[in-house]
N, C-alpha and C. Protein backbone atom coordinates (compact mmCIF):
# COMPACT_ATOMS: atom_id res chain seq x y z
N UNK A 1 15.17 -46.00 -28.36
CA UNK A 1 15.86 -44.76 -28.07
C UNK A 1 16.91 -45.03 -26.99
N UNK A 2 18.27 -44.70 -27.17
CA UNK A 2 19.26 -44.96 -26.45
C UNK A 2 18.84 -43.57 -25.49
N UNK A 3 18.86 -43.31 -24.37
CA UNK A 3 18.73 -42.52 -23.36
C UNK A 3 20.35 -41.99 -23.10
N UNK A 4 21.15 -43.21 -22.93
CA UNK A 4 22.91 -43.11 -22.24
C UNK A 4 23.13 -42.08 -23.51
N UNK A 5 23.12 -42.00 -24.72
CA UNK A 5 24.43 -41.38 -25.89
C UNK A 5 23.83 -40.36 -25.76
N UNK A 6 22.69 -39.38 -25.31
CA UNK A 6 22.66 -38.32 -25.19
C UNK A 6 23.17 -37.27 -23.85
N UNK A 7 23.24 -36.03 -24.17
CA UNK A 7 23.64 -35.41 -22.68
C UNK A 7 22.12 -35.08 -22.02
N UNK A 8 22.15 -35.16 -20.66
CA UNK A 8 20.98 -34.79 -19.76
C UNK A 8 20.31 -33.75 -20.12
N UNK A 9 19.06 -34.00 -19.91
CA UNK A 9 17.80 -32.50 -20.33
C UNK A 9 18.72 -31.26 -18.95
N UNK A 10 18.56 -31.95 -18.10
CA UNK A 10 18.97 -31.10 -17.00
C UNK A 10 20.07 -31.62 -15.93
N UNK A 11 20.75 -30.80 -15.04
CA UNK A 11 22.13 -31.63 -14.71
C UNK A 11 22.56 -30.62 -13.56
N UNK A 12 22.32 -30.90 -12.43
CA UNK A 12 22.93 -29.77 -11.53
C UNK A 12 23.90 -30.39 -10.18
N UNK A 13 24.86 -29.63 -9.53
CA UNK A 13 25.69 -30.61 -8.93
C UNK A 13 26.20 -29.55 -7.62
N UNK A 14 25.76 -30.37 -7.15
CA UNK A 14 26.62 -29.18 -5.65
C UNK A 14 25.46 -28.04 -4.79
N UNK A 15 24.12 -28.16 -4.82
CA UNK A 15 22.82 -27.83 -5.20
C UNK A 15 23.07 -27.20 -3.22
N UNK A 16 23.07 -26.04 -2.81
CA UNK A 16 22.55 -25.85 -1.37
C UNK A 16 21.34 -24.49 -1.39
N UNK A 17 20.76 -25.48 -0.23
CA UNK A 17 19.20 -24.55 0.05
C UNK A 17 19.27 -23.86 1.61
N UNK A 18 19.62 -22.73 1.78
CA UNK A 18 19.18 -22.25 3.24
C UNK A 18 17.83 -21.71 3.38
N UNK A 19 17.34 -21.57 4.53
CA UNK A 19 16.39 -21.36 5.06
C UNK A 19 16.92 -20.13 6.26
N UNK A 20 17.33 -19.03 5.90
CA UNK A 20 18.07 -17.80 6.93
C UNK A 20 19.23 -19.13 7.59
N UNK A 21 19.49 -19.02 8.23
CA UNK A 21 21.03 -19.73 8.76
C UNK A 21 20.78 -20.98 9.12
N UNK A 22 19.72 -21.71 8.69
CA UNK A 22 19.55 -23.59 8.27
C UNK A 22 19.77 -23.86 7.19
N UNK A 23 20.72 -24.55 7.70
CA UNK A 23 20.81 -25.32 5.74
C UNK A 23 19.89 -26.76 5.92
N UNK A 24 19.24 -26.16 4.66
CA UNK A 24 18.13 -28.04 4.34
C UNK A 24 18.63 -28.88 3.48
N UNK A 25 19.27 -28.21 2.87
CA UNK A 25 19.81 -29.06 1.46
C UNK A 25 21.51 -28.76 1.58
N UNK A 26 22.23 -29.60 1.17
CA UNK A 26 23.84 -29.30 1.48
C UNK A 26 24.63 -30.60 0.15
N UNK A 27 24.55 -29.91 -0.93
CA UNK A 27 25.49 -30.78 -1.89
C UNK A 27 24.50 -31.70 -2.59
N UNK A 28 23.38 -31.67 -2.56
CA UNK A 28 22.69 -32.65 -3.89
C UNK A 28 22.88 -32.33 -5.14
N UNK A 29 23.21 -33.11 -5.55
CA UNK A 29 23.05 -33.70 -7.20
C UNK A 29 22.20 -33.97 -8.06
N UNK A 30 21.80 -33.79 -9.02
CA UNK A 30 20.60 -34.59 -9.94
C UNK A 30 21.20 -34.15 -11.42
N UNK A 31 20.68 -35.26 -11.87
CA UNK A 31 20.32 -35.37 -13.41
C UNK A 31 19.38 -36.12 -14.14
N UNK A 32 18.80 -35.29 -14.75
CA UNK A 32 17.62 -35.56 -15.38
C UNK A 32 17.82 -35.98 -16.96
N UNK A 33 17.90 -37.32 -17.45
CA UNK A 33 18.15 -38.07 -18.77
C UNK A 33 16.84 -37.65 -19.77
N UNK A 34 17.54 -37.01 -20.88
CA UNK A 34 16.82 -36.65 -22.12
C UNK A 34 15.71 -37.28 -22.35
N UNK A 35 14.01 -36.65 -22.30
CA UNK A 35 12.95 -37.85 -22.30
C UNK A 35 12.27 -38.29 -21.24
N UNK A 36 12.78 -38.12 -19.88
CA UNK A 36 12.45 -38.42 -19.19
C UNK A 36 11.48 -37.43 -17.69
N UNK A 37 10.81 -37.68 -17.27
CA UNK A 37 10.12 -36.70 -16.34
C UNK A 37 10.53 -37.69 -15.02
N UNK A 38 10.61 -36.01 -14.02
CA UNK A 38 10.91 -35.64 -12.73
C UNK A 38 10.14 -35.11 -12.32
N UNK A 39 9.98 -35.23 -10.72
CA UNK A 39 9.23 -34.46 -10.04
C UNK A 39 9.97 -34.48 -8.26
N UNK A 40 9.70 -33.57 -8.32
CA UNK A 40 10.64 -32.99 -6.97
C UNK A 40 9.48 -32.17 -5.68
N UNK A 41 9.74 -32.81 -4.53
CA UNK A 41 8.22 -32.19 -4.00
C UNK A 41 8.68 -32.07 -2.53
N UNK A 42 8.78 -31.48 -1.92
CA UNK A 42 8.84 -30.51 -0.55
C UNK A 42 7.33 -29.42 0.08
N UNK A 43 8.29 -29.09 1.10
CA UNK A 43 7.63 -28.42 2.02
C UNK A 43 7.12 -26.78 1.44
């Protein structure tokens, strides 16, 4: 299975997280390739 010739299951770009007037997160990116598992784990 070629993974590259397909488009991403999931795909997000420019990603910000505040917390009331903290920012935790500022401009992440991800993409997640067709087939494949993620896991994302915080506070």
């Amino acid at each position: 299975m070629n993974l590259s010739a397909t488009p991403p299951a999931i795909e997000a770009d420019g990603l910000v997280k505040l917390f009331g007037r903290q920012r935790a997160v500022d401009g992440v990116s991800l993409s997640v390739p067709t087939g494949s598992v993620y896991g994302v784990l915080g506070p």
